[in-house]
PDB file of N, CA and C in Angstrom:
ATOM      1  N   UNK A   1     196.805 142.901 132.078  1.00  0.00           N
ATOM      2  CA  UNK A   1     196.763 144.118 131.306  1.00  0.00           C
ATOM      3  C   UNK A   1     197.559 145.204 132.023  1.00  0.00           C
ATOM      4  N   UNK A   2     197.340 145.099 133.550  1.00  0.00           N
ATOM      5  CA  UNK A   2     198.051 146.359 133.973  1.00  0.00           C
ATOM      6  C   UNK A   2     199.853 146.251 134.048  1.00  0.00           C
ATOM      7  N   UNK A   3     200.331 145.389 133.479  1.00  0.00           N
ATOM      8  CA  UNK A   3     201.911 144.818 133.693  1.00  0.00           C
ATOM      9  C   UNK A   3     201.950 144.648 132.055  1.00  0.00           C
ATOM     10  N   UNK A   4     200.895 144.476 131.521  1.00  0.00           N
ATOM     11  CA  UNK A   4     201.334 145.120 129.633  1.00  0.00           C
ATOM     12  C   UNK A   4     201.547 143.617 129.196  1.00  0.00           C
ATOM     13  N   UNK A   5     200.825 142.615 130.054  1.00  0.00           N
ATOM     14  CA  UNK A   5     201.237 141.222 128.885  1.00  0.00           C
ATOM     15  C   UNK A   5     199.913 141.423 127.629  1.00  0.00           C
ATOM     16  N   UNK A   6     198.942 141.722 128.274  1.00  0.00           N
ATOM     17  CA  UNK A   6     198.091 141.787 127.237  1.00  0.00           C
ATOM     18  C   UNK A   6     197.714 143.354 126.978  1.00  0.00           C
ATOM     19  N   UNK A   7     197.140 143.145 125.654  1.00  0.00           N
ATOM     20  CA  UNK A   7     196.721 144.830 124.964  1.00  0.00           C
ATOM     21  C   UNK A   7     195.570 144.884 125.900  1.00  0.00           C
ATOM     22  N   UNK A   8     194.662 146.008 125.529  1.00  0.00           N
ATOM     23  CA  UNK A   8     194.157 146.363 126.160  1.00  0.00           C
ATOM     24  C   UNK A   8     192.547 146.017 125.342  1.00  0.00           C
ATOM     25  N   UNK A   9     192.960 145.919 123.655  1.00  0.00           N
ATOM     26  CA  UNK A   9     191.838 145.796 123.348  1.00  0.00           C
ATOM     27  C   UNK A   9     191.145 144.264 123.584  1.00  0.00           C
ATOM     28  N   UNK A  10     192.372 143.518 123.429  1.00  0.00           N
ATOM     29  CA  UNK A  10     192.139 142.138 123.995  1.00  0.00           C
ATOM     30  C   UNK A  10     191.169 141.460 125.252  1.00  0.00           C
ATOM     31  N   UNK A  11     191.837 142.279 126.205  1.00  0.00           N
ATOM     32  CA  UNK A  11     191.599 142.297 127.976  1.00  0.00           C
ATOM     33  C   UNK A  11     190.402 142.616 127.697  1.00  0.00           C
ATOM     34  N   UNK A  12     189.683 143.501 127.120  1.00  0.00           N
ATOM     35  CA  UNK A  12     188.096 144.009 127.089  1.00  0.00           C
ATOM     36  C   UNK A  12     187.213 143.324 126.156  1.00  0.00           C
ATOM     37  N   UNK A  13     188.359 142.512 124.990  1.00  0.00           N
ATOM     38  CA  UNK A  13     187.327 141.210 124.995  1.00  0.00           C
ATOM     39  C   UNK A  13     186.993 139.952 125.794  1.00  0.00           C
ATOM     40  N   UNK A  14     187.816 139.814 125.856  1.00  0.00           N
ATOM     41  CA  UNK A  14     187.794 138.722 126.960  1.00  0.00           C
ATOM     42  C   UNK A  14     186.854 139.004 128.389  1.00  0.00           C
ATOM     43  N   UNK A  15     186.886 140.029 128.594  1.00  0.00           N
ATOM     44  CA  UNK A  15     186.186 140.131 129.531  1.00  0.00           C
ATOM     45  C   UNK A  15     184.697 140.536 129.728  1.00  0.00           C
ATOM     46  N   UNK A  16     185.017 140.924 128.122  1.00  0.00           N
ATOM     47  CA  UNK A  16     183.180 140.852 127.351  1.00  0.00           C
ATOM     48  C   UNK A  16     183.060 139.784 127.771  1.00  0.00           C
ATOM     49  N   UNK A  17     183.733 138.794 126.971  1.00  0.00           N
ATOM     50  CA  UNK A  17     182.781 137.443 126.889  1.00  0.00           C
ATOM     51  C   UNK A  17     182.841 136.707 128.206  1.00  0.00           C
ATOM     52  N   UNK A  18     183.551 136.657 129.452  1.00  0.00           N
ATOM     53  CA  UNK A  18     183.116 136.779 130.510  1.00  0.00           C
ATOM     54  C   UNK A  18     182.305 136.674 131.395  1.00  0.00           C
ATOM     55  N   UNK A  19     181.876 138.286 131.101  1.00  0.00           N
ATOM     56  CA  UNK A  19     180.830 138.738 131.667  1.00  0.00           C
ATOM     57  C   UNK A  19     179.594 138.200 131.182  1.00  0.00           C
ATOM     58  N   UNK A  20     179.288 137.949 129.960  1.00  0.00           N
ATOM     59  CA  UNK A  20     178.046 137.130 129.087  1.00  0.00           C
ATOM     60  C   UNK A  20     177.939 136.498 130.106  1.00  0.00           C
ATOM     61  N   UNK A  21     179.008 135.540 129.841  1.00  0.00           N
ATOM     62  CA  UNK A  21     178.918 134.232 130.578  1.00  0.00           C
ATOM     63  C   UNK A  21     178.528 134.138 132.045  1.00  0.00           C
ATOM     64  N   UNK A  22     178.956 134.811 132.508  1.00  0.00           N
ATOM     65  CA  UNK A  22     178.760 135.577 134.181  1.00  0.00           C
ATOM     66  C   UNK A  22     177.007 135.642 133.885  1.00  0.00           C
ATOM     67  N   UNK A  23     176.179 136.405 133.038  1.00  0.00           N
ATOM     68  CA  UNK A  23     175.096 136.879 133.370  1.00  0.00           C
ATOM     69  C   UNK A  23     174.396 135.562 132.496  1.00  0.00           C
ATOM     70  N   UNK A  24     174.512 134.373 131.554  1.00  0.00           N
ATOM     71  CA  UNK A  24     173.779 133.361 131.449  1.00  0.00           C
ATOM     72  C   UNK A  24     174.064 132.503 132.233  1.00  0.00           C
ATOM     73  N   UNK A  25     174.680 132.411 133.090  1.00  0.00           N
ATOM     74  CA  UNK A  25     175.084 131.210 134.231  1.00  0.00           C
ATOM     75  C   UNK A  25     174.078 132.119 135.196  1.00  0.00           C
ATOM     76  N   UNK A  26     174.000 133.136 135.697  1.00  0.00           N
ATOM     77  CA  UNK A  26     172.737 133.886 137.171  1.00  0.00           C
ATOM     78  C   UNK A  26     171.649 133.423 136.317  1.00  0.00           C
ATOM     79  N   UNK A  27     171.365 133.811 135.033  1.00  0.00           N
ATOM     80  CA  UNK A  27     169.588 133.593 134.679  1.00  0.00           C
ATOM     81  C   UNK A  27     169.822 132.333 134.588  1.00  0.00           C
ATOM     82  N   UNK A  28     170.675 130.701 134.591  1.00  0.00           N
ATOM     83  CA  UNK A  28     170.222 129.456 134.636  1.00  0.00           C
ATOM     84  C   UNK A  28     170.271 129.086 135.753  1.00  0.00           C
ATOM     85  N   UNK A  29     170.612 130.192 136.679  1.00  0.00           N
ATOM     86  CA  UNK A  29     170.712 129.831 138.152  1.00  0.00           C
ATOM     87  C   UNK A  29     169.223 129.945 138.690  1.00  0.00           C
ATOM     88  N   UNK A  30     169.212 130.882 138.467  1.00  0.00           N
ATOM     89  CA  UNK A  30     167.697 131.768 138.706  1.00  0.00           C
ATOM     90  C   UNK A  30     166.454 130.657 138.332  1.00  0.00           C
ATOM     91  N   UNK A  31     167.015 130.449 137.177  1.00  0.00           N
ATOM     92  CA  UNK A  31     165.713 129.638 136.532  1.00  0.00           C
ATOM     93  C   UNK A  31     165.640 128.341 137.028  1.00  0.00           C
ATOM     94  N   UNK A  32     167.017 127.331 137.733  1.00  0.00           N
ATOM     95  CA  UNK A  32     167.319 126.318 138.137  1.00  0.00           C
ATOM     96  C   UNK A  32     166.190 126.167 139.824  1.00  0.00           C
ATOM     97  N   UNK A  33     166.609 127.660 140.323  1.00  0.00           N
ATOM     98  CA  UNK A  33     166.086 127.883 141.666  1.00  0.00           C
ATOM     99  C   UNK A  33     164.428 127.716 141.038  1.00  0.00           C
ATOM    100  N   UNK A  34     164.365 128.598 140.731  1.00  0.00           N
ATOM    101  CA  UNK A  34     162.249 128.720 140.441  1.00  0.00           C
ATOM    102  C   UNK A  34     161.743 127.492 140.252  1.00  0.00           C
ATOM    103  N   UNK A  35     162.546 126.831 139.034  1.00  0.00           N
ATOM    104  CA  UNK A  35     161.804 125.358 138.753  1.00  0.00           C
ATOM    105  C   UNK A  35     161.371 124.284 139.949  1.00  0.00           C
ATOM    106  N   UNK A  36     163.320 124.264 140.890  1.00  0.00           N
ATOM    107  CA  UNK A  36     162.561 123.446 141.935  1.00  0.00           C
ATOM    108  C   UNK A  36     162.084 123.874 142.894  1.00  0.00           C
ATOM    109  N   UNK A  37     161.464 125.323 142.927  1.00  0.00           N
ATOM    110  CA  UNK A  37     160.764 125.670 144.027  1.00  0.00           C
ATOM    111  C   UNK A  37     159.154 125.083 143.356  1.00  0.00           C
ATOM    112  N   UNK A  38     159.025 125.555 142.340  1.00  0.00           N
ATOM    113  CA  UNK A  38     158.016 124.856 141.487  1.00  0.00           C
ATOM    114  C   UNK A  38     157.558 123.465 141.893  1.00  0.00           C
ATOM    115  N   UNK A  39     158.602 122.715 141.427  1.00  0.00           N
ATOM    116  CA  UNK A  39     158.224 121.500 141.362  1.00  0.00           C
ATOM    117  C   UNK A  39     157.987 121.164 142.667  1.00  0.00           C
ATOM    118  N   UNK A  40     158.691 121.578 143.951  1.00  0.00           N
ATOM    119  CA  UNK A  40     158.294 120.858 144.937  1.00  0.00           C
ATOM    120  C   UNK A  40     156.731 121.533 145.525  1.00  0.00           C
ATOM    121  N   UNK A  41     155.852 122.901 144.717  1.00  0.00           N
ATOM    122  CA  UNK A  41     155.385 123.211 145.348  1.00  0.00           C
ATOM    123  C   UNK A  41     153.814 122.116 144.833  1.00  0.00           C
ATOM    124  N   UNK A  42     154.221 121.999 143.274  1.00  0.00           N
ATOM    125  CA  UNK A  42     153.754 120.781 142.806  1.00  0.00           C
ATOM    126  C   UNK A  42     153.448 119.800 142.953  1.00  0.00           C
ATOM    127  N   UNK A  43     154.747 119.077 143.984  1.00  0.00           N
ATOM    128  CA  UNK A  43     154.807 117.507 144.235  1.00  0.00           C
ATOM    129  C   UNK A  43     153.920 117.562 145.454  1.00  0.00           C
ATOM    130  N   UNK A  44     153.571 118.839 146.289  1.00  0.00           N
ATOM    131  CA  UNK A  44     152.811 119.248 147.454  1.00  0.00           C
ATOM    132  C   UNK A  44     151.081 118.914 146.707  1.00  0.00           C
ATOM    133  N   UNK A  45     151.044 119.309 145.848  1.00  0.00           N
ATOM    134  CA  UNK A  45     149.635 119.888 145.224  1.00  0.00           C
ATOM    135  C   UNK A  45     148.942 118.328 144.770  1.00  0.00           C
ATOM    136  N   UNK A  46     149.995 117.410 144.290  1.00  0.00           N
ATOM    137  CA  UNK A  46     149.716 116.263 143.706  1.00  0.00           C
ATOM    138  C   UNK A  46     149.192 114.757 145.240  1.00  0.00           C
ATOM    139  N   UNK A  47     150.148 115.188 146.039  1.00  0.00           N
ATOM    140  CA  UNK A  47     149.994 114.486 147.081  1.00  0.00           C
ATOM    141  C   UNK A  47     149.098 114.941 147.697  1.00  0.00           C
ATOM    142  N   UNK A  48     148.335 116.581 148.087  1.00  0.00           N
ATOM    143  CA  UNK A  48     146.991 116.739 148.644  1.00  0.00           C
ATOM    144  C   UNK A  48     146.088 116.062 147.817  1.00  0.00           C
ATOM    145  N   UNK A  49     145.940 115.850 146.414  1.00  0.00           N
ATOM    146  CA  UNK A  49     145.015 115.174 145.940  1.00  0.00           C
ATOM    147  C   UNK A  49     144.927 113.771 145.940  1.00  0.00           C
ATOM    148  N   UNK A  50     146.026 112.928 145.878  1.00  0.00           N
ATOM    149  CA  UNK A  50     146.459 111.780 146.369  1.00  0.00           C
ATOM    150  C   UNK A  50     145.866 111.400 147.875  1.00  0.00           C
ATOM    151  N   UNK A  51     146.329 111.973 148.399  1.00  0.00           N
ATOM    152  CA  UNK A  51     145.242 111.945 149.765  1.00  0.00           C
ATOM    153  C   UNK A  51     143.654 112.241 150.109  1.00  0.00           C
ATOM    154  N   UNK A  52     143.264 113.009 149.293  1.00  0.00           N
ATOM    155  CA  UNK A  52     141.421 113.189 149.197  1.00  0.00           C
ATOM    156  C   UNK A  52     140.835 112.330 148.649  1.00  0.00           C
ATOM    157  N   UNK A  53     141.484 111.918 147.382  1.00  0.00           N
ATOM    158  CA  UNK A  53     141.078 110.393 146.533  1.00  0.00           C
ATOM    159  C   UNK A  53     141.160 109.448 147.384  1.00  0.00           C
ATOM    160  N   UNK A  54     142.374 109.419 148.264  1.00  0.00           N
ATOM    161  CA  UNK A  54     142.756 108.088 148.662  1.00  0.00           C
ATOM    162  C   UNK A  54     141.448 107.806 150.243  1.00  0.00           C
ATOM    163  N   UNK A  55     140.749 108.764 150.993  1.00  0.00           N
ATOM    164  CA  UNK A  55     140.665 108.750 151.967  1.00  0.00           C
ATOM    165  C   UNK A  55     139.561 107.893 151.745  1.00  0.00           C
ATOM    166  N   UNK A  56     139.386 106.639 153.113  1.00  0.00           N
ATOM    167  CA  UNK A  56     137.628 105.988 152.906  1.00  0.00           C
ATOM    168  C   UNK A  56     136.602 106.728 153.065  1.00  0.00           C
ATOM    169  N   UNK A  57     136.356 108.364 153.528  1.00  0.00           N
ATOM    170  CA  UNK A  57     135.453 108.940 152.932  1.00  0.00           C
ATOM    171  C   UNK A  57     134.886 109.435 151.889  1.00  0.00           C
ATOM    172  N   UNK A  58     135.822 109.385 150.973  1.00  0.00           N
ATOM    173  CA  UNK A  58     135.983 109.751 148.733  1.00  0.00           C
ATOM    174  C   UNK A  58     134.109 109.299 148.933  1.00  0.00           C
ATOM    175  N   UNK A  59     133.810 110.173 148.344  1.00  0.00           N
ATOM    176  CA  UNK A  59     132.598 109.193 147.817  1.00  0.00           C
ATOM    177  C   UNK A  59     132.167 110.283 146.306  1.00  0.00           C
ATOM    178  N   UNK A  60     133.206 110.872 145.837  1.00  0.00           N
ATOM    179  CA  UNK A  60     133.016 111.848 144.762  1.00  0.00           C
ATOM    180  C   UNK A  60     132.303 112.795 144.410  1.00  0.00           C
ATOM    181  N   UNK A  61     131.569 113.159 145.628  1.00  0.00           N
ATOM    182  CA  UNK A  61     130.911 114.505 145.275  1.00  0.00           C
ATOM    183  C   UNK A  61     130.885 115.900 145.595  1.00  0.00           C
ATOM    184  N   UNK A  62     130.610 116.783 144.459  1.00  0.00           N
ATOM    185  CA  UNK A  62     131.174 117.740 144.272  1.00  0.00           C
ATOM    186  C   UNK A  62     131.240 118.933 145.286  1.00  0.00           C
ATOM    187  N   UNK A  63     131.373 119.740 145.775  1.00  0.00           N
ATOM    188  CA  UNK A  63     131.826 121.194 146.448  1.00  0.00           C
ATOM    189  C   UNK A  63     132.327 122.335 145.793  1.00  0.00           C
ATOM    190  N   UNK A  64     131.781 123.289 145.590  1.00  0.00           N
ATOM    191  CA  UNK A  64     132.477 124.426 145.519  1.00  0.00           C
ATOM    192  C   UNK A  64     134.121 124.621 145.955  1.00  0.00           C
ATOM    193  N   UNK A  65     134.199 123.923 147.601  1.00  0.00           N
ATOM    194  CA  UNK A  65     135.195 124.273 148.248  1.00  0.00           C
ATOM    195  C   UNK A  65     136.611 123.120 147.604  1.00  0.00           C
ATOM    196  N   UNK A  66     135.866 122.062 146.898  1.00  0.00           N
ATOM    197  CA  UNK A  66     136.903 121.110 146.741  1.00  0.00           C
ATOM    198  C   UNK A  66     137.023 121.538 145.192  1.00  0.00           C
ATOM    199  N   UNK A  67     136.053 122.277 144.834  1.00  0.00           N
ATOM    200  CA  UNK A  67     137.160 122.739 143.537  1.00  0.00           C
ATOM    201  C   UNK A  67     137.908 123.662 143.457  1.00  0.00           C
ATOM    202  N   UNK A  68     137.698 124.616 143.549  1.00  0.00           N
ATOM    203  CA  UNK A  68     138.402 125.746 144.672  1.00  0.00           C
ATOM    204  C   UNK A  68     140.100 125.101 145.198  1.00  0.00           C
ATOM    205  N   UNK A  69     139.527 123.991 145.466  1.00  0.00           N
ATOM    206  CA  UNK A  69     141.080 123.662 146.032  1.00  0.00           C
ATOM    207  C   UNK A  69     142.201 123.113 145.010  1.00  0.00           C
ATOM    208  N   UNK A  70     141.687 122.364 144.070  1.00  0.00           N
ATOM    209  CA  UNK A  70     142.153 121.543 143.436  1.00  0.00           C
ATOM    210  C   UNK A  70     142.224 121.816 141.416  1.00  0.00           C
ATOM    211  N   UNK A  71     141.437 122.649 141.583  1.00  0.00           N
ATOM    212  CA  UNK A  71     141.024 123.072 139.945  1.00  0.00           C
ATOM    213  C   UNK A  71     141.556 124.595 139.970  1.00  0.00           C
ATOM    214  N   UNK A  72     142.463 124.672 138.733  1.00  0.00           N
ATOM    215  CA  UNK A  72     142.751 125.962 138.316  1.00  0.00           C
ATOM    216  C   UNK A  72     141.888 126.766 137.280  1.00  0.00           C
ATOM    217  N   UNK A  73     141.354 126.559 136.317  1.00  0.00           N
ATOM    218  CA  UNK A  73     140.589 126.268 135.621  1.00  0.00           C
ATOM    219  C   UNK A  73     140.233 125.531 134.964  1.00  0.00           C
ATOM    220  N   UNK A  74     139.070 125.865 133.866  1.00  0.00           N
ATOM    221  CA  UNK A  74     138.350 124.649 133.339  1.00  0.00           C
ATOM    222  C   UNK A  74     138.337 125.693 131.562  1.00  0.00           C
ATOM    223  N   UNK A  75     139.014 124.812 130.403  1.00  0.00           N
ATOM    224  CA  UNK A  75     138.821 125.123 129.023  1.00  0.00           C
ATOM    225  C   UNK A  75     137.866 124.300 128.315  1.00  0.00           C
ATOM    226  N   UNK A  76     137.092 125.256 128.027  1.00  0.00           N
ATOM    227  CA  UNK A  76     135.952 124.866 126.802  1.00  0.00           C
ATOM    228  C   UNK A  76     136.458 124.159 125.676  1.00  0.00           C
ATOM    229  N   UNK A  77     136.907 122.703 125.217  1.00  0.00           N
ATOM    230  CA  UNK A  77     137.597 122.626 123.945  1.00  0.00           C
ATOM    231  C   UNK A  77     136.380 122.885 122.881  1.00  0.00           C
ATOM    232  N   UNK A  78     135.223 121.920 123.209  1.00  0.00           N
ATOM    233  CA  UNK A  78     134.013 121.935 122.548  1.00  0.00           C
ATOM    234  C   UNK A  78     132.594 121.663 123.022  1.00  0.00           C
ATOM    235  N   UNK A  79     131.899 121.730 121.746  1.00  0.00           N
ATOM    236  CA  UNK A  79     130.072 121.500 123.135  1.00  0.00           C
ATOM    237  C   UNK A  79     130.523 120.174 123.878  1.00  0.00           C
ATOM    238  N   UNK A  80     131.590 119.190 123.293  1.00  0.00           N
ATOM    239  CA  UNK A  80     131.316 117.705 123.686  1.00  0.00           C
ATOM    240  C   UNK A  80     132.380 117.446 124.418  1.00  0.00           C
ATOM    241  N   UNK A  81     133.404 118.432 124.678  1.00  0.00           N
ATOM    242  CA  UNK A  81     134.775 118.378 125.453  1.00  0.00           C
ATOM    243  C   UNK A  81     135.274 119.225 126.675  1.00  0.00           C
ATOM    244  N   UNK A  82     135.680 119.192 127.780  1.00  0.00           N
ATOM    245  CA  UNK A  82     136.026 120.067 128.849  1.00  0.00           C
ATOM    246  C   UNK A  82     137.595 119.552 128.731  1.00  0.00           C
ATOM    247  N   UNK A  83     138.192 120.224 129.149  1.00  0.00           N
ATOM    248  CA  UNK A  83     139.737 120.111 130.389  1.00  0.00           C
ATOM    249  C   UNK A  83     139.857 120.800 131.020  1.00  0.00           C
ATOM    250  N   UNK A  84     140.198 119.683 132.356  1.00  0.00           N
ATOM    251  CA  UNK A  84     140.273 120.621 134.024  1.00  0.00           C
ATOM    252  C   UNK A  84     141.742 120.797 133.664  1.00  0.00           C
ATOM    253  N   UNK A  85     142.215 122.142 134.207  1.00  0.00           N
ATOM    254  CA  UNK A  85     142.986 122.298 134.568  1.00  0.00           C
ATOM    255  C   UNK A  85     143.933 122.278 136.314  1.00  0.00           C
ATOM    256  N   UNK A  86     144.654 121.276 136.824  1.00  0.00           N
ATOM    257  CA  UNK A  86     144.187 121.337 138.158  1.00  0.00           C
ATOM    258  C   UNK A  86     145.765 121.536 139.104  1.00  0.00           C
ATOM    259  N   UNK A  87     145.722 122.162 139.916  1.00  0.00           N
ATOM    260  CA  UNK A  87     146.753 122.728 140.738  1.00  0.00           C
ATOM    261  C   UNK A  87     148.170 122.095 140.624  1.00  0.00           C
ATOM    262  N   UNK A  88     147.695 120.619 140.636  1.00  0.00           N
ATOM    263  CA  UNK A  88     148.907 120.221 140.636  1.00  0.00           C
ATOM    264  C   UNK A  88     149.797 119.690 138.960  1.00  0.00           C
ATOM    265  N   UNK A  89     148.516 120.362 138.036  1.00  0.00           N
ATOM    266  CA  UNK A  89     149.661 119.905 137.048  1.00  0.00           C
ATOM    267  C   UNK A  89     149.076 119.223 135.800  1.00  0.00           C
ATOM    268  N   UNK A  90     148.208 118.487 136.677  1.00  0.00           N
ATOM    269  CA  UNK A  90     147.383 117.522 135.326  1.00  0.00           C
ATOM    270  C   UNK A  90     146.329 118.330 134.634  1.00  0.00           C
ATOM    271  N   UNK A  91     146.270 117.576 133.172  1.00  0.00           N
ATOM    272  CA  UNK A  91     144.766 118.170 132.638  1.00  0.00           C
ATOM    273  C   UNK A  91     143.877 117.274 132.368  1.00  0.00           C
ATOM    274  N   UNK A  92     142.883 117.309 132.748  1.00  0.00           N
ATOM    275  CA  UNK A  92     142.004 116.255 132.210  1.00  0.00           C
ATOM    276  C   UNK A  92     140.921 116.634 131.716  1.00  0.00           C
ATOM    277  N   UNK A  93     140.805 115.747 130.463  1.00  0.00           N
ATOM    278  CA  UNK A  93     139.907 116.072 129.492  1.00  0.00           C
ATOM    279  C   UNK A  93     138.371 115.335 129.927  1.00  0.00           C
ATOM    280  N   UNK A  94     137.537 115.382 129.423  1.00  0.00           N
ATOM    281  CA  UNK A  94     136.342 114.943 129.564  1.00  0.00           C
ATOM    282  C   UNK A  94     135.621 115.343 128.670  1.00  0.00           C
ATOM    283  N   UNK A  95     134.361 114.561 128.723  1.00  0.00           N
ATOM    284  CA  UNK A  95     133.493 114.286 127.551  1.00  0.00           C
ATOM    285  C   UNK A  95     132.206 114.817 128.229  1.00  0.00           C
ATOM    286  N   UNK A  96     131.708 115.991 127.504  1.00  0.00           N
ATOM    287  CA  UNK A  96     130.487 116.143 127.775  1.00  0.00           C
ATOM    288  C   UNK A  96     128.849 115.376 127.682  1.00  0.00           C
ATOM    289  N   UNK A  97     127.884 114.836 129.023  1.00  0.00           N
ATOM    290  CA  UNK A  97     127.283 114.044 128.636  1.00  0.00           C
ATOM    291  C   UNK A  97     125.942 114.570 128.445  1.00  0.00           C
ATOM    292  N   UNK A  98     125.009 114.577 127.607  1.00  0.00           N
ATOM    293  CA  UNK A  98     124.336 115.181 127.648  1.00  0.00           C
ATOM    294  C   UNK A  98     123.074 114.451 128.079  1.00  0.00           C
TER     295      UNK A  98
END
């Protein structure tokens, strides 16, 4: 533009569209970064539980402190249904026994 091959109104499109492009390539960057910080903080969360299940002391009973660790929350579906929600990802449903 400054040597006059191109107009000027041209040069400021082009460099509109550009710039778009410039700022959806940082937010898929951005979002590329978070996910696998995510996921690996995930693949962390899945393997602590992998390891508590796995240990020959498991003998399945409950704690405050081991839910606490492992449970994000818990949704009411119905009187006869729960899902845990749990750190690393999974949900599991269950059946209320009465």
């Amino acid at each position: 533009m400054s040597k006059g091959f191109l107009e000027p109104a041209l040069f400021n499109q082009e460099r509109n569209v550009l710039d778009s492009e410039i700022k959806n390539l940082t937010t898929e960057k951005t979002n590329l970064v978070t996910n696998s910080a995510s996921g690996v903080l995930r693949a962390n969360e899945i393997k602590d539980l992998i390891n508590y299940v796995s240990a020959d002391n498991f003998n399945g009973d409950y704690t405050e402190e081991l839910f606490e660790e492992f449970v994000v929350n818990i949704i009411v579906n119905s009187r006869d249904e729960l899902t845990f929600n749990l750190k690393c990802g999974l949900s599991l449903k269950e059946k209320v026994v009465r």
